[in-house]
PDB file of N, CA and C in Angstrom:
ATOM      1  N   UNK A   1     202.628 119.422 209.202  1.00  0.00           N
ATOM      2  CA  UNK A   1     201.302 118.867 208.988  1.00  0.00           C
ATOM      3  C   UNK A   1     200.298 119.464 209.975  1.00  0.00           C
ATOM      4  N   UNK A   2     200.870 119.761 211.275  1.00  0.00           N
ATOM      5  CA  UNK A   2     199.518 120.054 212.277  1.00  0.00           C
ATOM      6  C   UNK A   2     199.711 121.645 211.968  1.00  0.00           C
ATOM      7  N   UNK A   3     200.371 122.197 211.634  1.00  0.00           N
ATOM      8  CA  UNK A   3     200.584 123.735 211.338  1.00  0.00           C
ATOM      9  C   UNK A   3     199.319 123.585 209.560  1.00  0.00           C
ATOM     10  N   UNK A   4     199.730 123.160 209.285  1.00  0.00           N
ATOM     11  CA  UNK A   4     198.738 123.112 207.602  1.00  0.00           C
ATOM     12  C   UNK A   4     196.919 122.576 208.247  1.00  0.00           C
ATOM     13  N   UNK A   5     196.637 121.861 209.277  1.00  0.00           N
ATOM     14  CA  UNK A   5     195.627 121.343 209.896  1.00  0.00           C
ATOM     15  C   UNK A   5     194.849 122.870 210.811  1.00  0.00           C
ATOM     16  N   UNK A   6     196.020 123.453 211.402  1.00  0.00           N
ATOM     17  CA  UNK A   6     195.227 124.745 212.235  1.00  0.00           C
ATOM     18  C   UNK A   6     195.062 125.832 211.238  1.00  0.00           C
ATOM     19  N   UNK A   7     195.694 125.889 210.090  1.00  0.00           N
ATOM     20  CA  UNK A   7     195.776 126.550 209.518  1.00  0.00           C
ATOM     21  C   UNK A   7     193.950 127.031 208.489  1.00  0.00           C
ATOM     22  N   UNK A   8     194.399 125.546 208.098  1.00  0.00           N
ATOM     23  CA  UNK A   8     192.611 125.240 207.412  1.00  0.00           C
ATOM     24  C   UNK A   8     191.408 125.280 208.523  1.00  0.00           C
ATOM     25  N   UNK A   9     191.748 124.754 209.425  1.00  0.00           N
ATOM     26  CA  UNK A   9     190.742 125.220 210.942  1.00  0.00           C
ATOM     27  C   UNK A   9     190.067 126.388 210.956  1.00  0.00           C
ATOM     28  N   UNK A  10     191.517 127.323 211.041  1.00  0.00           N
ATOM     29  CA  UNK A  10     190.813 128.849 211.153  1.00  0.00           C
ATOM     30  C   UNK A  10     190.796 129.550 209.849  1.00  0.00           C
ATOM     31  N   UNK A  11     191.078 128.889 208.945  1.00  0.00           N
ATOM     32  CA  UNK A  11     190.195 129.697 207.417  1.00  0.00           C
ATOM     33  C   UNK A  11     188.446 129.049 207.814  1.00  0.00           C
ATOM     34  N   UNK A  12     188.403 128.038 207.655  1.00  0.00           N
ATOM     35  CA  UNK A  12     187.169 127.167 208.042  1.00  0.00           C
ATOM     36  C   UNK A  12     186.604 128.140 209.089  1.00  0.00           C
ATOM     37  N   UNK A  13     186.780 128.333 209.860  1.00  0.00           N
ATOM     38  CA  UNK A  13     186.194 129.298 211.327  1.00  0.00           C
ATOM     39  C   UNK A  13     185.838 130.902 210.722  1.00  0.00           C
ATOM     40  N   UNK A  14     186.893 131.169 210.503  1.00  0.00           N
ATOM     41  CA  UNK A  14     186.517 132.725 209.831  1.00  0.00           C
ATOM     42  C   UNK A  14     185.758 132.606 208.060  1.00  0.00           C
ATOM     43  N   UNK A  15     185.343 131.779 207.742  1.00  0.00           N
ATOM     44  CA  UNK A  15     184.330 131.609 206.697  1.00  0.00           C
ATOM     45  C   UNK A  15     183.285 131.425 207.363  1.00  0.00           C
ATOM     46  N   UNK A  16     182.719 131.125 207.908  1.00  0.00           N
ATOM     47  CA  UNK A  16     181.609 130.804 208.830  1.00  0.00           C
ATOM     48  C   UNK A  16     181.006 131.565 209.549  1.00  0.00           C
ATOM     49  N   UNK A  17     182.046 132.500 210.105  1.00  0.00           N
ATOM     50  CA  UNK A  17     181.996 133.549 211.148  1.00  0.00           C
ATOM     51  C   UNK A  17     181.907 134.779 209.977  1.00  0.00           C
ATOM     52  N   UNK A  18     182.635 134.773 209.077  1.00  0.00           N
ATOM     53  CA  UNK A  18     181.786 136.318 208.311  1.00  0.00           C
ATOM     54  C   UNK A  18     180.612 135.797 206.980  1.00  0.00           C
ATOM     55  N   UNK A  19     180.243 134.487 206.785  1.00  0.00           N
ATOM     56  CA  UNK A  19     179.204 133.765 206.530  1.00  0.00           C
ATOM     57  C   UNK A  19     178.019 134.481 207.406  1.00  0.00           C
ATOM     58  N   UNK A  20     178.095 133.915 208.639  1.00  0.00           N
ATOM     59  CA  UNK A  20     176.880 134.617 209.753  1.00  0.00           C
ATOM     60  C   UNK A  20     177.004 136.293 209.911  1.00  0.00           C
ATOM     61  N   UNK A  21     178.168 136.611 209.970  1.00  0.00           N
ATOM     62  CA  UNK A  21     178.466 138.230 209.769  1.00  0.00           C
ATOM     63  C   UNK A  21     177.004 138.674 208.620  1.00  0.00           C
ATOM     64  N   UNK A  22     177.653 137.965 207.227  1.00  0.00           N
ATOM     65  CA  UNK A  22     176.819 138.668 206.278  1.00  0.00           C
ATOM     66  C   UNK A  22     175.255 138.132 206.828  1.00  0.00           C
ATOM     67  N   UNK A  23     175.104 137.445 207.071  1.00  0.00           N
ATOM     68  CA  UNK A  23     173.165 137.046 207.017  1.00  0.00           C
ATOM     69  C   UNK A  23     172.448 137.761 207.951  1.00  0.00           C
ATOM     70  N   UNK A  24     173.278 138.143 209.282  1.00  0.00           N
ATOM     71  CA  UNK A  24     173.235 139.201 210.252  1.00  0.00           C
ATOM     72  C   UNK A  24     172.967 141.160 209.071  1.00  0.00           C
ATOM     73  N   UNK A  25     173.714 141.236 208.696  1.00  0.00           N
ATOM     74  CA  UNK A  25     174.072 142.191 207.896  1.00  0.00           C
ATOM     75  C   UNK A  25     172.824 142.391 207.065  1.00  0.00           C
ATOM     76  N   UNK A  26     172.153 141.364 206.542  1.00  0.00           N
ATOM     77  CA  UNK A  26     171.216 141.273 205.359  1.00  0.00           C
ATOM     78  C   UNK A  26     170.188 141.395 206.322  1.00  0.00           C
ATOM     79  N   UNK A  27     169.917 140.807 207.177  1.00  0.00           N
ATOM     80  CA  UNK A  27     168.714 140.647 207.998  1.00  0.00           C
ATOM     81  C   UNK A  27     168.274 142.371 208.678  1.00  0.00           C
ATOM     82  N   UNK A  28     169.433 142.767 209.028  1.00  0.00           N
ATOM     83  CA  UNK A  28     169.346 144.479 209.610  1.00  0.00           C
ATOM     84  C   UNK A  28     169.212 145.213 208.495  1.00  0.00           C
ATOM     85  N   UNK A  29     169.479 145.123 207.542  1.00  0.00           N
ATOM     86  CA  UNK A  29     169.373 145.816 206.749  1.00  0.00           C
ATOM     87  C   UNK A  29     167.836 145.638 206.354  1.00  0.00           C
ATOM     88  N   UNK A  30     167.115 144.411 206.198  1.00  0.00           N
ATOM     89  CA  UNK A  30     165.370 144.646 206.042  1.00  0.00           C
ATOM     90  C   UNK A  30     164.630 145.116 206.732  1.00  0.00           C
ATOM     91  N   UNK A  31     165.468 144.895 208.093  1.00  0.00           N
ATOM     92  CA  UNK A  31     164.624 145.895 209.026  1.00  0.00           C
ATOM     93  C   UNK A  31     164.802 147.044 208.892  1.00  0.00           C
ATOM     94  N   UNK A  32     165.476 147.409 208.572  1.00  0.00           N
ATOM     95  CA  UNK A  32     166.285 149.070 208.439  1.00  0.00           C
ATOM     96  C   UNK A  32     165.504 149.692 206.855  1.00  0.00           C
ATOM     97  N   UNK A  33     165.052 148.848 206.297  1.00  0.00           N
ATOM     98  CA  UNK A  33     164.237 149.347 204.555  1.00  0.00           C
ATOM     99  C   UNK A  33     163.066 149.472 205.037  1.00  0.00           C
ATOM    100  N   UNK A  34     162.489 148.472 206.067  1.00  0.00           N
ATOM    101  CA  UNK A  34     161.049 148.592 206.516  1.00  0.00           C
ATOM    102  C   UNK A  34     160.646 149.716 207.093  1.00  0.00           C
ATOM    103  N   UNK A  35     161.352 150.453 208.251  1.00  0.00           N
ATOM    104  CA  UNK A  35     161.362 151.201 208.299  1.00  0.00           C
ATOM    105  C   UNK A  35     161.369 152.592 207.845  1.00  0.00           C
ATOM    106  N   UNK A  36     162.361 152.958 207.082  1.00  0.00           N
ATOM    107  CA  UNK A  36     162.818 153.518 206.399  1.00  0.00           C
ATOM    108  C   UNK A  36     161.575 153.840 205.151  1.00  0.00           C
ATOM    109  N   UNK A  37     160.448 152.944 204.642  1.00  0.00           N
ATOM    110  CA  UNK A  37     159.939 153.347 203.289  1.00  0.00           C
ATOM    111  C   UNK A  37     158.619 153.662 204.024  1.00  0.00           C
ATOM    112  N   UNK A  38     158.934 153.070 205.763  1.00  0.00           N
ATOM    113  CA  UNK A  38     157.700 154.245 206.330  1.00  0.00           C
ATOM    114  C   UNK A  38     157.670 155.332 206.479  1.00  0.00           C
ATOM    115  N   UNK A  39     159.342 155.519 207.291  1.00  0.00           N
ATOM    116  CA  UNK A  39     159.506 157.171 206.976  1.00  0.00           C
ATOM    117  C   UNK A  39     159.163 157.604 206.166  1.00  0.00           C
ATOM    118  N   UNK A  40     159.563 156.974 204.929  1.00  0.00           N
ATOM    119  CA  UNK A  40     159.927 158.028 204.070  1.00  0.00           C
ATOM    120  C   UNK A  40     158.414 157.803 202.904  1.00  0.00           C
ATOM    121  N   UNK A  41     156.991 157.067 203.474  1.00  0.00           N
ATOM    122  CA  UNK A  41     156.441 157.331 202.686  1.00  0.00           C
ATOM    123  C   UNK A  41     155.495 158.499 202.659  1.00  0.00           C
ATOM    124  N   UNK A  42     155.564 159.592 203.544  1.00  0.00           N
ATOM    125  CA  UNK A  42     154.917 160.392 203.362  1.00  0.00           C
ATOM    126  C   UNK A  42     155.557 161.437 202.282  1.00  0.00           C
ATOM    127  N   UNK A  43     156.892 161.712 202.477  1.00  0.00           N
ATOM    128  CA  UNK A  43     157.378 162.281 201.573  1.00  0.00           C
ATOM    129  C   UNK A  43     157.233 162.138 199.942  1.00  0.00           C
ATOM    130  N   UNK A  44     157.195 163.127 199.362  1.00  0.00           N
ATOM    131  CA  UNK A  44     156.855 162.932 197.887  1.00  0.00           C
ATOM    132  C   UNK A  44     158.152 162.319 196.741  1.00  0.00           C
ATOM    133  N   UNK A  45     158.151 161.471 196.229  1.00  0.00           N
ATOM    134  CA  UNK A  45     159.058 160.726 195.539  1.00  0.00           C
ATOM    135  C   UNK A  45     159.822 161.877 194.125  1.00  0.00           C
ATOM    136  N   UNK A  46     160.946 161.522 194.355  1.00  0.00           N
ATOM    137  CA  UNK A  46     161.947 162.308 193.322  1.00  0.00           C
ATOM    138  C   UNK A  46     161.540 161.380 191.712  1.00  0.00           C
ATOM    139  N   UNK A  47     161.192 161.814 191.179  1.00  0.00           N
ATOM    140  CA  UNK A  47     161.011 160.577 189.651  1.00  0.00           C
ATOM    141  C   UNK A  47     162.408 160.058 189.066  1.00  0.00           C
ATOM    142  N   UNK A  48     163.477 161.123 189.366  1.00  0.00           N
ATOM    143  CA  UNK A  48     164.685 160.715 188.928  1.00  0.00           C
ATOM    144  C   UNK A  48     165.307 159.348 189.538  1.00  0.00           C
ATOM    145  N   UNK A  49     165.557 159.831 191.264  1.00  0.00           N
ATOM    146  CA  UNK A  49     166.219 159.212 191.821  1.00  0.00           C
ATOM    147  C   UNK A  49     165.853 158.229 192.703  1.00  0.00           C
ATOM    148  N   UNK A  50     164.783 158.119 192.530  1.00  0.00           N
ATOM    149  CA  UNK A  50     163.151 157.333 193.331  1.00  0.00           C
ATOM    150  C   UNK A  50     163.622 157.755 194.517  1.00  0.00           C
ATOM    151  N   UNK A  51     163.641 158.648 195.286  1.00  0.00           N
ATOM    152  CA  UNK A  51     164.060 158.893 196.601  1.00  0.00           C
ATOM    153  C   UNK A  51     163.323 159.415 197.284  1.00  0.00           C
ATOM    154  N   UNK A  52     163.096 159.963 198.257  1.00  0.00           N
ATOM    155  CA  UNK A  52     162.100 161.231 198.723  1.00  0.00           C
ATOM    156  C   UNK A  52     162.896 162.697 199.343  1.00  0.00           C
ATOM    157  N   UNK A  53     161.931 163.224 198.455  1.00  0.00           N
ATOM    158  CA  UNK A  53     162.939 164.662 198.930  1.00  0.00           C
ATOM    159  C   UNK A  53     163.209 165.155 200.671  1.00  0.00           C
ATOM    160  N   UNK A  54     164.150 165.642 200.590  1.00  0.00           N
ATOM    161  CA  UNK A  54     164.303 166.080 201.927  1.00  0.00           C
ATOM    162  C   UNK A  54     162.929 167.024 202.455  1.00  0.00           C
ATOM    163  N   UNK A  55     162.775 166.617 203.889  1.00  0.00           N
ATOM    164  CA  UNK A  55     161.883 167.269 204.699  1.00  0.00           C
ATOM    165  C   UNK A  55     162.178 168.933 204.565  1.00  0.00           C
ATOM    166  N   UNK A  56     160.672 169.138 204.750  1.00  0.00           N
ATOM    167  CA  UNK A  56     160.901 170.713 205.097  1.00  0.00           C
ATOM    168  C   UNK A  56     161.304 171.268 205.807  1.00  0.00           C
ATOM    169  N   UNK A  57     162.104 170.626 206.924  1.00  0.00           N
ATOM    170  CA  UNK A  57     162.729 171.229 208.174  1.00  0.00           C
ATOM    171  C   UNK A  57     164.249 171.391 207.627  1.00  0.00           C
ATOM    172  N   UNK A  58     164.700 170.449 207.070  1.00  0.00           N
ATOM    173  CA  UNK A  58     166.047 170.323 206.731  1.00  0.00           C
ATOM    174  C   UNK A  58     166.461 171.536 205.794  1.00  0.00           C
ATOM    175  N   UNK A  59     165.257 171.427 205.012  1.00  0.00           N
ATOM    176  CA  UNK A  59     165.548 172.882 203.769  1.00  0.00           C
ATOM    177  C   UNK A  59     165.679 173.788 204.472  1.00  0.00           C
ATOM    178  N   UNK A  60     164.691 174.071 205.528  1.00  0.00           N
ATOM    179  CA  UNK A  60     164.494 175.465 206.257  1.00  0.00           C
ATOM    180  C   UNK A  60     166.229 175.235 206.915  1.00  0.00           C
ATOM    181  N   UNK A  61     166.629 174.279 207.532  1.00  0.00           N
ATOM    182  CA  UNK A  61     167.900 174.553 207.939  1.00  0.00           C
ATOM    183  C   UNK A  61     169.095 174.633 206.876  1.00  0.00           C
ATOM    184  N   UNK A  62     169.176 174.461 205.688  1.00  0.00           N
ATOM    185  CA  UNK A  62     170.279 174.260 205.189  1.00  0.00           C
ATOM    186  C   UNK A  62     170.304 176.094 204.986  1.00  0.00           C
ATOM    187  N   UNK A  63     168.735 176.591 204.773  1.00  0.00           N
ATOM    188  CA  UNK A  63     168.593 177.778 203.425  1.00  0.00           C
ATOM    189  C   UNK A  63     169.309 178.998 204.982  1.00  0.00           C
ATOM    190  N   UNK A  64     168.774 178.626 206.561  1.00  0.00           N
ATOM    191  CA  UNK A  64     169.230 179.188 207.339  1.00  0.00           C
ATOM    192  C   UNK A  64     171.176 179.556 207.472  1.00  0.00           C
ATOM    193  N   UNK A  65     171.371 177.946 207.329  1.00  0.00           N
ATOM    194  CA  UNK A  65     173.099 177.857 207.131  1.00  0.00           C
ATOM    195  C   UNK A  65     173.579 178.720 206.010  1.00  0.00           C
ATOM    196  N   UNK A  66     172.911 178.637 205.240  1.00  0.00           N
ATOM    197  CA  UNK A  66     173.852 179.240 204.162  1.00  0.00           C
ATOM    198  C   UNK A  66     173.448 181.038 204.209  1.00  0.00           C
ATOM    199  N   UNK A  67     172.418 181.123 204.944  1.00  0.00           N
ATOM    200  CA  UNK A  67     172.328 182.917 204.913  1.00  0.00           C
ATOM    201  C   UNK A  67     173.402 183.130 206.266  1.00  0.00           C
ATOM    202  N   UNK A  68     172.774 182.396 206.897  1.00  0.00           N
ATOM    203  CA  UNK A  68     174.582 182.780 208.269  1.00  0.00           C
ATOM    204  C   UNK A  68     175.833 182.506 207.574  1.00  0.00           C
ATOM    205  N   UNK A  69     175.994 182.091 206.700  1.00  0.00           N
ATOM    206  CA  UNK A  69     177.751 181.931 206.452  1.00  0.00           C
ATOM    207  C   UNK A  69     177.798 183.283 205.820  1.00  0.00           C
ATOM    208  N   UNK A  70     176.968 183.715 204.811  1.00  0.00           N
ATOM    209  CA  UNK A  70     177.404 184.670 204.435  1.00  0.00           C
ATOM    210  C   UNK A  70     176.784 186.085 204.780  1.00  0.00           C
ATOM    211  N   UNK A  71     176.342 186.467 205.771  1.00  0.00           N
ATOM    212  CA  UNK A  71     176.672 187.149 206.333  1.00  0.00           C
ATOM    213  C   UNK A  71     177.858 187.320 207.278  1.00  0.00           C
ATOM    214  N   UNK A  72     177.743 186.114 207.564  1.00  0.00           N
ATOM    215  CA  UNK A  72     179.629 185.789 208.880  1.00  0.00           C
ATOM    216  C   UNK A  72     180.992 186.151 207.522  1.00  0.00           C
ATOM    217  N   UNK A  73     180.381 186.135 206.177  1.00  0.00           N
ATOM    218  CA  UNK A  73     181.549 186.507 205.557  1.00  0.00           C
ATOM    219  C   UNK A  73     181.708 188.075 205.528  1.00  0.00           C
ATOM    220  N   UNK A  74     180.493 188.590 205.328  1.00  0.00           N
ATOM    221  CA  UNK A  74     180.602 190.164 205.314  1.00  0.00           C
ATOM    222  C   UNK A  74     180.718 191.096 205.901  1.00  0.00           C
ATOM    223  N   UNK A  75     180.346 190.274 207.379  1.00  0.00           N
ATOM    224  CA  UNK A  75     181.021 190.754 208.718  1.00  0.00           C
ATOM    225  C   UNK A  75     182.863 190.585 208.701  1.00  0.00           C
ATOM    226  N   UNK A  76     182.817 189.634 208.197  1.00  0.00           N
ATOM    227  CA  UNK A  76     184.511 189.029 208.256  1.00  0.00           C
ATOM    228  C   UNK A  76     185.363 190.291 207.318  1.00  0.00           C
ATOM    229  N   UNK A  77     184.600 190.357 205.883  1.00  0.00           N
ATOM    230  CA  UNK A  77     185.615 191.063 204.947  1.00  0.00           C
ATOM    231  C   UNK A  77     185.037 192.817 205.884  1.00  0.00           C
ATOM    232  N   UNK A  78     184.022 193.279 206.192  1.00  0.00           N
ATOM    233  CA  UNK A  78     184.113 194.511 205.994  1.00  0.00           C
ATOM    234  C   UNK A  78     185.394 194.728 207.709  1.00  0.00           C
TER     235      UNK A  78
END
């Protein structure tokens, strides 16, 4: 009986405790959108994916990455 009593205790305790987990969770997360649709409102919106496209810095780095790999390949094969 007192084993079936602690038992329901700490279901009771850990409902509560990831109860406040989630409202914690929800609450950072509005702060984290608020932010976020400031960033991201200068950027121009995707119509597809309502998103905003990546910055122009990032392009400039990806289009950089991918001309160094392949040159590092043609250095590699010759």
């Amino acid at each position: 009986m007192l084993r079936a009593k602690q038992e329901i205790k700490r279901i009771a305790r850990m409902d509560i405790e990831k109860f406040v987990k989630d409202v914690k969770d929800v609450q950072s997360n509005l702060k984290m959108d608020k932010t976020k649709k400031k960033r991201m409102s200068y950027l121009p919106m995707n119509p597809v994916t309502k998103k905003g496209y990546p910055s122009r810095k990032i392009l400039k780095k990806q289009r950089r990455m991918i001309h160094w790999t392949a040159t590092k390949k043609e250095e590699d094969s010759a």
